[in-house]
N, C-alpha and C. Protein backbone atom coordinates (compact mmCIF):
# COMPACT_ATOMS: atom_id res chain seq x y z
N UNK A 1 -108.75 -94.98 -43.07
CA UNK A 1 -107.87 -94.09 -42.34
C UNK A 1 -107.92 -92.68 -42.92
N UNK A 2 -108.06 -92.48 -44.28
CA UNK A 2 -107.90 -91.55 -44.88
C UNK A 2 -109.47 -90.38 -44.74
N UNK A 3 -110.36 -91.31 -44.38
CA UNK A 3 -111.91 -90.80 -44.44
C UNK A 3 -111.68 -90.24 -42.75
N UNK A 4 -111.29 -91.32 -42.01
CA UNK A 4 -110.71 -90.20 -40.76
C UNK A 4 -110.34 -89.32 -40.49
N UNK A 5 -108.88 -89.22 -41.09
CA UNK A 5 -108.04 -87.78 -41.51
C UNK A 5 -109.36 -86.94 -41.77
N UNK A 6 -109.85 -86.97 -42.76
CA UNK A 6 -110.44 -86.18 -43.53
C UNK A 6 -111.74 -85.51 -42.76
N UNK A 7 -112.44 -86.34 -41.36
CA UNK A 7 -113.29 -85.99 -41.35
C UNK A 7 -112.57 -85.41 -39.57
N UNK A 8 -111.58 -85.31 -39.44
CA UNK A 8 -111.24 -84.97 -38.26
C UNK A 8 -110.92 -83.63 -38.54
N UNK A 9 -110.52 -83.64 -39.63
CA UNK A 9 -110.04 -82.12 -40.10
C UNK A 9 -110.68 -81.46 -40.40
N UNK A 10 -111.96 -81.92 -40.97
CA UNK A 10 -113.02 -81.33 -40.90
C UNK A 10 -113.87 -80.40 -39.92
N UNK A 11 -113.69 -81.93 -39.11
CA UNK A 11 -114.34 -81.00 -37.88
C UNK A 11 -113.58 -80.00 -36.90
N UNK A 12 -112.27 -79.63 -37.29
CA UNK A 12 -111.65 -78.66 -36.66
C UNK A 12 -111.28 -77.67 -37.63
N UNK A 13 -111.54 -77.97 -38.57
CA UNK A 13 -111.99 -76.81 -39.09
C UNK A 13 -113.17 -75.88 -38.91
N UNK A 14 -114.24 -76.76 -39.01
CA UNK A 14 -115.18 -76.13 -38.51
C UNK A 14 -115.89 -75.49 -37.45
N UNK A 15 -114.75 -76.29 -36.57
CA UNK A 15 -114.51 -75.35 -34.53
C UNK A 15 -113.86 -74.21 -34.92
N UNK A 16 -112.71 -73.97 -35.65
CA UNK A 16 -112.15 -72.80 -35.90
C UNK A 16 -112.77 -71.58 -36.41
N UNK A 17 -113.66 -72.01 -37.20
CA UNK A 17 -114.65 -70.70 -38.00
C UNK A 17 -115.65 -70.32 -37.12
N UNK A 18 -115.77 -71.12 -36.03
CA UNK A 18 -116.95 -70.30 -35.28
C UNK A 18 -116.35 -69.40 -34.99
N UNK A 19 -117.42 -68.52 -35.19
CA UNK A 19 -117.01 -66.84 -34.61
C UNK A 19 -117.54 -66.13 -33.15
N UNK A 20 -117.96 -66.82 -32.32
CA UNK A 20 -118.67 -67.03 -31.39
C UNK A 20 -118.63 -68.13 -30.24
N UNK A 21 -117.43 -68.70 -30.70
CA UNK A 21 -116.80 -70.49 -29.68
C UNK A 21 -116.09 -69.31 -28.09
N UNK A 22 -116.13 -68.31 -28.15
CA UNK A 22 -115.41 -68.13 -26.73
C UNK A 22 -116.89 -66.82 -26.44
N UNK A 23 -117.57 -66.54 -26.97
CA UNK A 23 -118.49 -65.82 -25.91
C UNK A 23 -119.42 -66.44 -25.25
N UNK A 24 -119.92 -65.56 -24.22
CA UNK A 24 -120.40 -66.26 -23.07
C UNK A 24 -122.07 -66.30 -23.22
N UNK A 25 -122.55 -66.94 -22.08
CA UNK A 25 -124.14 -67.14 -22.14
C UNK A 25 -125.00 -66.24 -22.91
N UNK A 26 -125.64 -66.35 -23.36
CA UNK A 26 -127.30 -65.98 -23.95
C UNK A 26 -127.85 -65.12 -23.05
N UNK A 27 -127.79 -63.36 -22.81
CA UNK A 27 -128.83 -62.71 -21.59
C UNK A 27 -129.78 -62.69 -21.81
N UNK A 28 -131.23 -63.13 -21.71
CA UNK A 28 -132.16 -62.34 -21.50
C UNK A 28 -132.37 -61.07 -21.15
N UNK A 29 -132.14 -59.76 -21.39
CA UNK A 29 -132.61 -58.78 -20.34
C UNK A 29 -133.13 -57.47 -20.83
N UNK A 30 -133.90 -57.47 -22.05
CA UNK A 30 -134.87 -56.38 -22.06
C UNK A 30 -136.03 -55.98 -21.39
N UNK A 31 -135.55 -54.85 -20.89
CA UNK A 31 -136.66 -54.07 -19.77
C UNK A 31 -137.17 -52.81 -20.39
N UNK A 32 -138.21 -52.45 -19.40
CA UNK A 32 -138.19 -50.72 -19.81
C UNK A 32 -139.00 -50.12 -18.84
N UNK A 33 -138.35 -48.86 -18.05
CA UNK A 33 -138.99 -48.52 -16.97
C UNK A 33 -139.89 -47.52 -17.15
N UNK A 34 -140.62 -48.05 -15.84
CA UNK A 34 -142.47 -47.30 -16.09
C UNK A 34 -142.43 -46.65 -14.89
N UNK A 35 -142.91 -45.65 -15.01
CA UNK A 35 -143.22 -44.37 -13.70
C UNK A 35 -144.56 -44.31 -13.61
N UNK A 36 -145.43 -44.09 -12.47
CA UNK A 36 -146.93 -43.97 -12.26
C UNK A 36 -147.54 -43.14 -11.63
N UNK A 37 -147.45 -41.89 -12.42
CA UNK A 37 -147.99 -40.63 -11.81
C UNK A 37 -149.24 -39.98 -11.65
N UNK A 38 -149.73 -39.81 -10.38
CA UNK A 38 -150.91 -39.35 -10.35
C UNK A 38 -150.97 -37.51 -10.60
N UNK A 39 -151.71 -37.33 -11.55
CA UNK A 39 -151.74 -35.68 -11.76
C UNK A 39 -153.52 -35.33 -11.36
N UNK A 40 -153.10 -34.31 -10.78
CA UNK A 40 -154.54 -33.66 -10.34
C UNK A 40 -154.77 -32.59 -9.85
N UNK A 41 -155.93 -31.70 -10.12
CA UNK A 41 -155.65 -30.25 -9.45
C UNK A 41 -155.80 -29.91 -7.95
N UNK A 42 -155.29 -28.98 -7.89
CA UNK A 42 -155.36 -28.66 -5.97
C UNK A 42 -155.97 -27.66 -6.08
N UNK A 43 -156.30 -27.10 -4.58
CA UNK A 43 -157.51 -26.24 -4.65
C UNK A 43 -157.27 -24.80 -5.33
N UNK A 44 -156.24 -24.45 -5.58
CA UNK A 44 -155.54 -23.67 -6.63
C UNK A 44 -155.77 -23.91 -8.06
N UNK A 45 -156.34 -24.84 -8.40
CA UNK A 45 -156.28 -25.23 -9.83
C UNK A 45 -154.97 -25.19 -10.35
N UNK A 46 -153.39 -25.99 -9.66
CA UNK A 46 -152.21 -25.93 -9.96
C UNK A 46 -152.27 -27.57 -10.37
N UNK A 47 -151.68 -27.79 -11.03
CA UNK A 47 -151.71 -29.56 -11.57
C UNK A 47 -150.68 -29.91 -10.06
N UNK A 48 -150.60 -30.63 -9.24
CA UNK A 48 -150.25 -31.79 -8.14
C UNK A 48 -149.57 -33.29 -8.72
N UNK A 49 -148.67 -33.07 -8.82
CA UNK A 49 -148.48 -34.75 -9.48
C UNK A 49 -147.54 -35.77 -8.02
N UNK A 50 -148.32 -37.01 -8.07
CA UNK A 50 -147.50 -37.53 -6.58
C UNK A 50 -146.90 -39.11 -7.60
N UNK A 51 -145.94 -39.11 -7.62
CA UNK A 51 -145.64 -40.46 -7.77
C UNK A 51 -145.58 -41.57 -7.24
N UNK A 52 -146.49 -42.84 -7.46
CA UNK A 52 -147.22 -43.77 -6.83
C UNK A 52 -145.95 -44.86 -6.67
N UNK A 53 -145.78 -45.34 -5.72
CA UNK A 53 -144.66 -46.34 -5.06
C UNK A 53 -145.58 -47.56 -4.77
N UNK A 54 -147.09 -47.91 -4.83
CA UNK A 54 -147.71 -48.84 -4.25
C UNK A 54 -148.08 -49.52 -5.60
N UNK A 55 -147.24 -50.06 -6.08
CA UNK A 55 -147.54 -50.58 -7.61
C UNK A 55 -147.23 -52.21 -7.31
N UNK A 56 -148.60 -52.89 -7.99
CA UNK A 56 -148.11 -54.25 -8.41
C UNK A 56 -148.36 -54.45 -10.18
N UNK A 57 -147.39 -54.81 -10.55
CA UNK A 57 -147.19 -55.42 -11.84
C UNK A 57 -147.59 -56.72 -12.02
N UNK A 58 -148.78 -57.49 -13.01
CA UNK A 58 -148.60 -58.71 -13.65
C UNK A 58 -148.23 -58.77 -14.61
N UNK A 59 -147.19 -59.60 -14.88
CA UNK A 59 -146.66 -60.16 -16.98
C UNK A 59 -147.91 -60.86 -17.12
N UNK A 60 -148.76 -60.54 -17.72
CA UNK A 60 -149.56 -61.76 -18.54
C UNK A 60 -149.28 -62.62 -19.36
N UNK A 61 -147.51 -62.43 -20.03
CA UNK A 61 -147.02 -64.10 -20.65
C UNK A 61 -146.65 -64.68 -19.72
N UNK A 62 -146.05 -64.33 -18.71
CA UNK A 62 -145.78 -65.51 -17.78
C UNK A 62 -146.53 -65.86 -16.47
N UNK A 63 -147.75 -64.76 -16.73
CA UNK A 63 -149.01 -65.45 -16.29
C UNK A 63 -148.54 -64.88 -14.06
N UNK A 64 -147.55 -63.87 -13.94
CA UNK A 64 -146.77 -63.97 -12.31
C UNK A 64 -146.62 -62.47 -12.58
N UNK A 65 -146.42 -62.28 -10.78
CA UNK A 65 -146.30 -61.06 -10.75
C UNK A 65 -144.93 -60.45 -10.49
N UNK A 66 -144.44 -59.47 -10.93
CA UNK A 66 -143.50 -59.12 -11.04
C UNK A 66 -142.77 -58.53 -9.53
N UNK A 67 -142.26 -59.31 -9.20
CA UNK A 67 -141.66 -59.00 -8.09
C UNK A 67 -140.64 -57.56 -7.46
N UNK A 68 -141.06 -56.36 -7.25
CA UNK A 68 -140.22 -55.13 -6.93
C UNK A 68 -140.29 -55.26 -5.50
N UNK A 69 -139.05 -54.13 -5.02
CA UNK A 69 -138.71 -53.46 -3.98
C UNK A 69 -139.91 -52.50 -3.53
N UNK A 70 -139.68 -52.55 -2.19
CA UNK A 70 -140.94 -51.28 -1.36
C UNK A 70 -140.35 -49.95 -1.26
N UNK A 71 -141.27 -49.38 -2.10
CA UNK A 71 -140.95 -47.64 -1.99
C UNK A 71 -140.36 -47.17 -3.46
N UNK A 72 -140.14 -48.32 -4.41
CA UNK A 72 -139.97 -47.79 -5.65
C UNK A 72 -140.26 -46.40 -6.66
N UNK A 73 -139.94 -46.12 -7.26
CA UNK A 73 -140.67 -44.99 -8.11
C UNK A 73 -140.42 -45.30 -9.34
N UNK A 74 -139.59 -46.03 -9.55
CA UNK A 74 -139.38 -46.35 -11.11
C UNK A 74 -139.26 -47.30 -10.85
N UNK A 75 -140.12 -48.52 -11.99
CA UNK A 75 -140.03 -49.61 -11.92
C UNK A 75 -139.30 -50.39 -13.34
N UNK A 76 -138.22 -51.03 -13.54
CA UNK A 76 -137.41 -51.71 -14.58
C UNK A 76 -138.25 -52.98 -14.69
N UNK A 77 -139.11 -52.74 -15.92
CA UNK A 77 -140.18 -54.21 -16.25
C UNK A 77 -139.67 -54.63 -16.94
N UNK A 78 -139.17 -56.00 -17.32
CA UNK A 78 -139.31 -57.35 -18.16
C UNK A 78 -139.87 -56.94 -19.56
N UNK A 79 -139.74 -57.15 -20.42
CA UNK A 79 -140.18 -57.28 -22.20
C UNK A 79 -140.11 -58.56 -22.22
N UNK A 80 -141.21 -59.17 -22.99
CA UNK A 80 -140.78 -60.62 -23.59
C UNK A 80 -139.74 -60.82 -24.51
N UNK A 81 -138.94 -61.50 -24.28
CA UNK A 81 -137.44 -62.07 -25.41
C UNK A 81 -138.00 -63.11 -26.36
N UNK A 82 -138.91 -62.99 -26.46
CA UNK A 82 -139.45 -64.72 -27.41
C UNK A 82 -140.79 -64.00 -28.17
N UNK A 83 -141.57 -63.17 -27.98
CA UNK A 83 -142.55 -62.30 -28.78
C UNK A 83 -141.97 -60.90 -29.05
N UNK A 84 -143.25 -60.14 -29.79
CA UNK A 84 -142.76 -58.60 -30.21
C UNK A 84 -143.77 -57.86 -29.41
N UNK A 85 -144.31 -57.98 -28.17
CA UNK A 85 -144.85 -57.92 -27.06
C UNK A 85 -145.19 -57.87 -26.00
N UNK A 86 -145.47 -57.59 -25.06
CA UNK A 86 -145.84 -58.21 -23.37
C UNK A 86 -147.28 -57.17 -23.12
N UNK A 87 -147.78 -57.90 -22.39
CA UNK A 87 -148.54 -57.40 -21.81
C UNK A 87 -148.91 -56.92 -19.92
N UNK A 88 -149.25 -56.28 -19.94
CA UNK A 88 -149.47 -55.92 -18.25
C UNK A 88 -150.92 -55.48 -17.73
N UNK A 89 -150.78 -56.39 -16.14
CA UNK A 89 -151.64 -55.59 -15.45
C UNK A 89 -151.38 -54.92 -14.04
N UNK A 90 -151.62 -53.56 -14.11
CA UNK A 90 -151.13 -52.79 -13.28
C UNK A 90 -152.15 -52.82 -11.90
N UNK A 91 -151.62 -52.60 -10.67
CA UNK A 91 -152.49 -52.10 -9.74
C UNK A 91 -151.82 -50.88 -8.76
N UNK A 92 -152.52 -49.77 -8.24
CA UNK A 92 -152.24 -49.19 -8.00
C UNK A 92 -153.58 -48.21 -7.09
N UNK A 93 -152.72 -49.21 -6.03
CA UNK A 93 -154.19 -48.57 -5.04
C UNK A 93 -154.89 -49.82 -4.84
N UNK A 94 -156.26 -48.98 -5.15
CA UNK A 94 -157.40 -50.08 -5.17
C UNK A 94 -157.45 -49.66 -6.83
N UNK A 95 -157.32 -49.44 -7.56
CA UNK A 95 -157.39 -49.25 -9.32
C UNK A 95 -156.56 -50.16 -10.09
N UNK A 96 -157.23 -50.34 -10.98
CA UNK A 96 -156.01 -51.49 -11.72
C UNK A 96 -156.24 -50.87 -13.57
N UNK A 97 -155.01 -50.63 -14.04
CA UNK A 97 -155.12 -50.83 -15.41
C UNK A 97 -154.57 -51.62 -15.92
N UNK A 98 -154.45 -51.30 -17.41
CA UNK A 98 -153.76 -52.44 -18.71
C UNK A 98 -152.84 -51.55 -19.36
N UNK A 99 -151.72 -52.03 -19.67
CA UNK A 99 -150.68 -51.73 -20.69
C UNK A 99 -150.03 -52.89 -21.34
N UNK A 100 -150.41 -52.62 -22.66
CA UNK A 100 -150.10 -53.53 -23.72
C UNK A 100 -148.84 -52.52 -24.93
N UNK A 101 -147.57 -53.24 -24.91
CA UNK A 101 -146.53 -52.70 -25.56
C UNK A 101 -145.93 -53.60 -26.60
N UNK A 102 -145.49 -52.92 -27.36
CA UNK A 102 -145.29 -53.82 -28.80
C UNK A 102 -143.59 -53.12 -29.07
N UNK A 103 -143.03 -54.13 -29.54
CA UNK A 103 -141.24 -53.45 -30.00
C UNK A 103 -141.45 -54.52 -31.03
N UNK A 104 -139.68 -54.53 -31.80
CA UNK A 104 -138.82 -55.91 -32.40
C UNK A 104 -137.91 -56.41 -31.89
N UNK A 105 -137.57 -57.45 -31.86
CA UNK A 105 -137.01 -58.11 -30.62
C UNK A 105 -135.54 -58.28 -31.78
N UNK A 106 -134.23 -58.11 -30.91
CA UNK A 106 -133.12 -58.23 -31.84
C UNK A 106 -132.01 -58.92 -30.59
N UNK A 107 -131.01 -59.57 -31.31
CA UNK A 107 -129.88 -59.85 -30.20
C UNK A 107 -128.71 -59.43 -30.86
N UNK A 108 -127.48 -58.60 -29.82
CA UNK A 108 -126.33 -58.27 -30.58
C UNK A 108 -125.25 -58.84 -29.06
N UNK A 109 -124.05 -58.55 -29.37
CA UNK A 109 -123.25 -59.02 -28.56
C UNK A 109 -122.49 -57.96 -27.99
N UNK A 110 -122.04 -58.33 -26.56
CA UNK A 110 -121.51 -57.16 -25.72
C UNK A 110 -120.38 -56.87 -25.57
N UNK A 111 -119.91 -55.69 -25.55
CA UNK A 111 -118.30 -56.02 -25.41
C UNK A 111 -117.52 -56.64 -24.22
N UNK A 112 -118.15 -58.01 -23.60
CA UNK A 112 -117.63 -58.90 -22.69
C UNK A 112 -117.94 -60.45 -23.96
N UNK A 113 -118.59 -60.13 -25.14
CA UNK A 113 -119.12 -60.99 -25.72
C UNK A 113 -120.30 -62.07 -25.10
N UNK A 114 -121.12 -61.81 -24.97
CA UNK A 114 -122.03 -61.90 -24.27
C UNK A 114 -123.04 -61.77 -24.93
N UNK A 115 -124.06 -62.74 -25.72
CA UNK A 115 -125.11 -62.31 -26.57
C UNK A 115 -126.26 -61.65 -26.34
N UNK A 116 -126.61 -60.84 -26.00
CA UNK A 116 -128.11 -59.71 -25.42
C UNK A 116 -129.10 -59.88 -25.87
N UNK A 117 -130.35 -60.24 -25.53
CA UNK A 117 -131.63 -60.01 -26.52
C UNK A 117 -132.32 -58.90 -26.17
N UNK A 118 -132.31 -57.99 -27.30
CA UNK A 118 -132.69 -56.50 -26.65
C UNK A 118 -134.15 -56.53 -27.49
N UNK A 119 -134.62 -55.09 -27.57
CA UNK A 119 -135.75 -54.70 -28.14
C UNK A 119 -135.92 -53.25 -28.28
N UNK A 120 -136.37 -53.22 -29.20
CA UNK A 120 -136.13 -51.49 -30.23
C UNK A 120 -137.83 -51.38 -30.24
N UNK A 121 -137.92 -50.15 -30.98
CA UNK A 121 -138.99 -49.18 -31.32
C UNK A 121 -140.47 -49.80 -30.08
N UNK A 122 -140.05 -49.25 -29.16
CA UNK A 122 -140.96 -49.60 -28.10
C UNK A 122 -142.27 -48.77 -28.56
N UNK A 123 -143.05 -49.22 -28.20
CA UNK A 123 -144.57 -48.67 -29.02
C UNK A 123 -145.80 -49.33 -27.93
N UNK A 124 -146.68 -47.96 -27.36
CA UNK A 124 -148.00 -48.66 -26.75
C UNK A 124 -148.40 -48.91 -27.58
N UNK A 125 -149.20 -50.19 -27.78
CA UNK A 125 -150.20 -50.76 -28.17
C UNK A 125 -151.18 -50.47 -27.67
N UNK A 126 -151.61 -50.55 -26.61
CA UNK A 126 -153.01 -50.01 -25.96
C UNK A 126 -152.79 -49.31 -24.40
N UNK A 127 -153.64 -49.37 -23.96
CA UNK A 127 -153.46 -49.15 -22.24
C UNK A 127 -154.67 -47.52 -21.85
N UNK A 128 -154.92 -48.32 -20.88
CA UNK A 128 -156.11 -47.60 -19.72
C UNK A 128 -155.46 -46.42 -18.72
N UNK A 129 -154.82 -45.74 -18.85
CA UNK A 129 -154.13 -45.03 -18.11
C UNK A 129 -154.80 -43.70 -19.10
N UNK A 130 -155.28 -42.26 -18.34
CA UNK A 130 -155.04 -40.86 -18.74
C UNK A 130 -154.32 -40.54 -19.63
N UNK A 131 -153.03 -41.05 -19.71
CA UNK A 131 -151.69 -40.61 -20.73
C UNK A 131 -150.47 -41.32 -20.97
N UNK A 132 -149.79 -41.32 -21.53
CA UNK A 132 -148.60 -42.21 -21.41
C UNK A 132 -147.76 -41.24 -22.45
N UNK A 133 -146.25 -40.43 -21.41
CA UNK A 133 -145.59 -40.34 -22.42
C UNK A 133 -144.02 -41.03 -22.24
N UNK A 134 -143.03 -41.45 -23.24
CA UNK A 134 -142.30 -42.00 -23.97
C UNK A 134 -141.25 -40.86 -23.51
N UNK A 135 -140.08 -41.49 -23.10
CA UNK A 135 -138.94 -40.78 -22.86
C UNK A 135 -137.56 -41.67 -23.64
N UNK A 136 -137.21 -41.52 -24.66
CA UNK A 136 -136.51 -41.96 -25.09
C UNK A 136 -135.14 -41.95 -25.74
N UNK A 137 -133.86 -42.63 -25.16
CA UNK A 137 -132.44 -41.63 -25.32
C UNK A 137 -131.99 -41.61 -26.77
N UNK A 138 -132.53 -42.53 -27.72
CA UNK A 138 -132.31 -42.88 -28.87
C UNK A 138 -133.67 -42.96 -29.57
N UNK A 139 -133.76 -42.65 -31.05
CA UNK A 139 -134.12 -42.68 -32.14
C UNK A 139 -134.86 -44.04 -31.96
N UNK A 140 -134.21 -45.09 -32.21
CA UNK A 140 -135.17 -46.38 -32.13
C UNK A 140 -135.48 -46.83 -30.58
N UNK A 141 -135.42 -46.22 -30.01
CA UNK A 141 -136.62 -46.14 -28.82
C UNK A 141 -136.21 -48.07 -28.05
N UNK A 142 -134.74 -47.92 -27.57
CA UNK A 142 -134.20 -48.96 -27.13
C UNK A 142 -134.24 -49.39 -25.75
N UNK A 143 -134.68 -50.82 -25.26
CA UNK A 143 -134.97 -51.13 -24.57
C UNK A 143 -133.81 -51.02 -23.15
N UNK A 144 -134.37 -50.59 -22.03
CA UNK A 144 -133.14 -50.38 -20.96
C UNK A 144 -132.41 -48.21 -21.32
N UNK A 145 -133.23 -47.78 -22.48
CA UNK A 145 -132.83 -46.73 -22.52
C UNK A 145 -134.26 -46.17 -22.38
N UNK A 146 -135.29 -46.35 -22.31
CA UNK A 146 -136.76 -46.23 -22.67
C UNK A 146 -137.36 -46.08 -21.64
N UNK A 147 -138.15 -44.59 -20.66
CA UNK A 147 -138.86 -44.14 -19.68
C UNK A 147 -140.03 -43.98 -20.12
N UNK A 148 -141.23 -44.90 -19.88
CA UNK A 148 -143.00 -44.46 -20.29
C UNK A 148 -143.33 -44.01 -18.75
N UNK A 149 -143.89 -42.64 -18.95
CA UNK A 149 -144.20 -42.15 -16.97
C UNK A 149 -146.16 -42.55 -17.98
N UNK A 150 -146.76 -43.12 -17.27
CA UNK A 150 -147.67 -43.15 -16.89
C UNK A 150 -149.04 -42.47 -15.94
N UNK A 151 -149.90 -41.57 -16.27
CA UNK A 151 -150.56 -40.95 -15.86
C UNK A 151 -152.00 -41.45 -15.90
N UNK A 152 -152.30 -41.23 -14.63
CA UNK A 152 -153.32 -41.88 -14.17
C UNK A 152 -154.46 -41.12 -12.88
């Protein structure tokens, strides 16, 4: 009876110390949006830049294509939550490139308590595009705050 007591109390004790027994689901949702700009001269020799809306995205971890809206200009892509990685293949037009991006993957909690898996210091790794620059609202270059316009 006494090993009862003992182990009942136990275990409500140990419901009590969670620090985390009332927040809610696990999000997935690090993104980071990509712009796809074509720059080129006009018969002026003035740079022309048109931003491309005919974009298909593949994730190559999940092997599918990323499903957007018609007429887009900015597209909010997926980061992997389980690597420090993702990879892509872009099409645009009849042209297709590669963008390969590298971060660290971190989770913090929201003020609904809500655990987030985000991703910091966004970094190309590689990619076939003219240029790529990095628009970023913070210092560690945080995911969902993070604009790469793409030039092509």
């Amino acid at each position: 009876m006494v090993r009862t007591a003992l182990f009942l109390f136990l275990l409500i004790l140990a419901g009590a110390c969670d620090p985390c027994r009332d927040c809610g689901p696990l999000t997935y949702e690090p993104t980071v949006a990509l712009i796809f700009v074509d720059a080129e001269l006009d018969e002026d020799e003035e740079i022309k830049e048109t931003i491309a809306s005919d974009v298909t995205i593949f994730w190559a971890e999940l092997a599918a294509e990323i499903p957007f809206e018609e007429g887009l200009k900015e597209f909010d892509t997926p980061l992997s939550n389980s690597t420090n990685g993702s990879t892509y293949s872009i099409g645009i037009g009849e042209a297709s490139y590669q963008l390969a991006l590298t971060y660290e993957v971190f989770r913090e909690l929201d003020v609904d308590r809500r655990m987030l898996v985000r991703a910091q210091n966004i970094q190309a790794e590689s990619h076939s595009f003219d240029s790529l620059v990095f628009s970023c609202n913070t210092v560690d270059c945080l995911d969902k705050e993070t604009t790469i316009t793409c030039y092509f």
